[in-house]
Protein backbone atom coordinates (compact mmCIF):
# COMPACT_ATOMS: atom_id res chain seq x y z
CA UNK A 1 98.14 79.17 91.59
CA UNK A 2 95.29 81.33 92.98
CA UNK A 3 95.89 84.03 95.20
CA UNK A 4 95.09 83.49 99.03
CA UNK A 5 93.74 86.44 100.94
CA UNK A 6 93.54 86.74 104.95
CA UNK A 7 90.63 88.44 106.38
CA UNK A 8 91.16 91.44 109.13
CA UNK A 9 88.60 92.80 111.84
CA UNK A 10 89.70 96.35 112.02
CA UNK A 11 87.91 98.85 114.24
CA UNK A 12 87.89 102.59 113.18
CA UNK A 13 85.58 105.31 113.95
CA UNK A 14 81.98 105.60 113.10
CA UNK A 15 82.51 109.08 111.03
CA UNK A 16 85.40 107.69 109.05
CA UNK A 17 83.60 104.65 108.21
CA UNK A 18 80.35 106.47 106.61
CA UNK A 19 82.72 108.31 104.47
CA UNK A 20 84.40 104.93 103.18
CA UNK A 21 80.87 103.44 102.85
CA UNK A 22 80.13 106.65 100.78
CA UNK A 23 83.15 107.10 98.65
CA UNK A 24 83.09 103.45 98.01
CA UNK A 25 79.14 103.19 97.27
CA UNK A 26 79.81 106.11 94.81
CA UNK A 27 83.07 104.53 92.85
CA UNK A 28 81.08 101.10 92.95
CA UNK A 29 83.99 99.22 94.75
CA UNK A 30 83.65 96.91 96.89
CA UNK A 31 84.64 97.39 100.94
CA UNK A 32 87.69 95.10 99.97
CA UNK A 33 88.63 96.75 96.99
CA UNK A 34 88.57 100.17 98.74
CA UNK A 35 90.82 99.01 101.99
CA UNK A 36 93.28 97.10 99.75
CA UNK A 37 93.61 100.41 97.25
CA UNK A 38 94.38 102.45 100.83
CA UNK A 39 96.45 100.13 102.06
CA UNK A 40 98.63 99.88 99.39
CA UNK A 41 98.80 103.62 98.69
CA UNK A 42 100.04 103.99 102.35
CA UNK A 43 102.34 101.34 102.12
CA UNK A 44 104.00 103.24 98.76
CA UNK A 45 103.76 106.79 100.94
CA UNK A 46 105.69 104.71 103.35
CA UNK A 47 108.56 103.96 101.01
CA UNK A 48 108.85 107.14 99.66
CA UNK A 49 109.07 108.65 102.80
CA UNK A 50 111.67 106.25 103.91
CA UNK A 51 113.59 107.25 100.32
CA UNK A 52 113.23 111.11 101.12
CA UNK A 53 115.13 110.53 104.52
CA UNK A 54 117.80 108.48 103.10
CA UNK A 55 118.20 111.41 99.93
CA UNK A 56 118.20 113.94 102.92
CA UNK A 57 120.44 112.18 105.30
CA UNK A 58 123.12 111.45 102.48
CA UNK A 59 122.73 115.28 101.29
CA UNK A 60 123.86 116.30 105.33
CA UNK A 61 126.82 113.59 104.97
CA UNK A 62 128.06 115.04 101.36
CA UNK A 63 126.47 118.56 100.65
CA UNK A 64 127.03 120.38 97.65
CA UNK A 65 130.04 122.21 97.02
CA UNK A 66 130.79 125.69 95.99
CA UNK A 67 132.18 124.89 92.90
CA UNK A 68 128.92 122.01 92.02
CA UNK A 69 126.61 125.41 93.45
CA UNK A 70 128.19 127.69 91.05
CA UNK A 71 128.26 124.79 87.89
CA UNK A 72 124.33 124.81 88.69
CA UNK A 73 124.08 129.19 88.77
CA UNK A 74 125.79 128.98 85.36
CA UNK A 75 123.60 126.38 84.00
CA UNK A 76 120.64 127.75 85.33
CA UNK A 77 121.43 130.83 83.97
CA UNK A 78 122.64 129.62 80.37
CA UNK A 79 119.24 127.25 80.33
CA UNK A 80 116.85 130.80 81.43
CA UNK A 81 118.65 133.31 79.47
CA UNK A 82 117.72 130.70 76.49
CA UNK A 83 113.89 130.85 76.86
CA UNK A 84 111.71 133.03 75.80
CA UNK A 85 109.77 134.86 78.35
């Protein structure tokens, strides 16, 4: 089955869009190509910001405690002390 795609009038400023037209004249990608790539690299930021918050919010529910701090010092310390400087 072949993909479908939807078309999109966006309007964004005249400097940004030289500097699209540029990059993308330069790479040798098409407009499309260039807004799909951007797109989809935003949408991924977007998810691993939302992942971040979650890690940071469950962190402030359950923090470490002194006895996991002090497992990690000796570890840290046993993994260091091990390597040569």
């Amino acid at each position: 089955m072949a993909k479908t795609s939807t078309k999109v009038a966006v309007s964004i400023p005249g400097d940004l869009y030289q500097a699209v037209e540029q990059a993308r004249k330069k790479s040798g990608k098409s407009r499309s190509a260039v807004l799909q790539t951007a797109i989809r690299h935003w949408l991924k930021q977007q998810e691993l910001a939302s992942l971040i918050r979650d890690y940071e919010a469950g962190y402030r529910r359950k923090p470490e405690s002194r006895r996991e701090v002090k497992a990690a010092e000796a570890a840290a310390v046993r993994l260091f002390s091990a390597t040569d400087w």
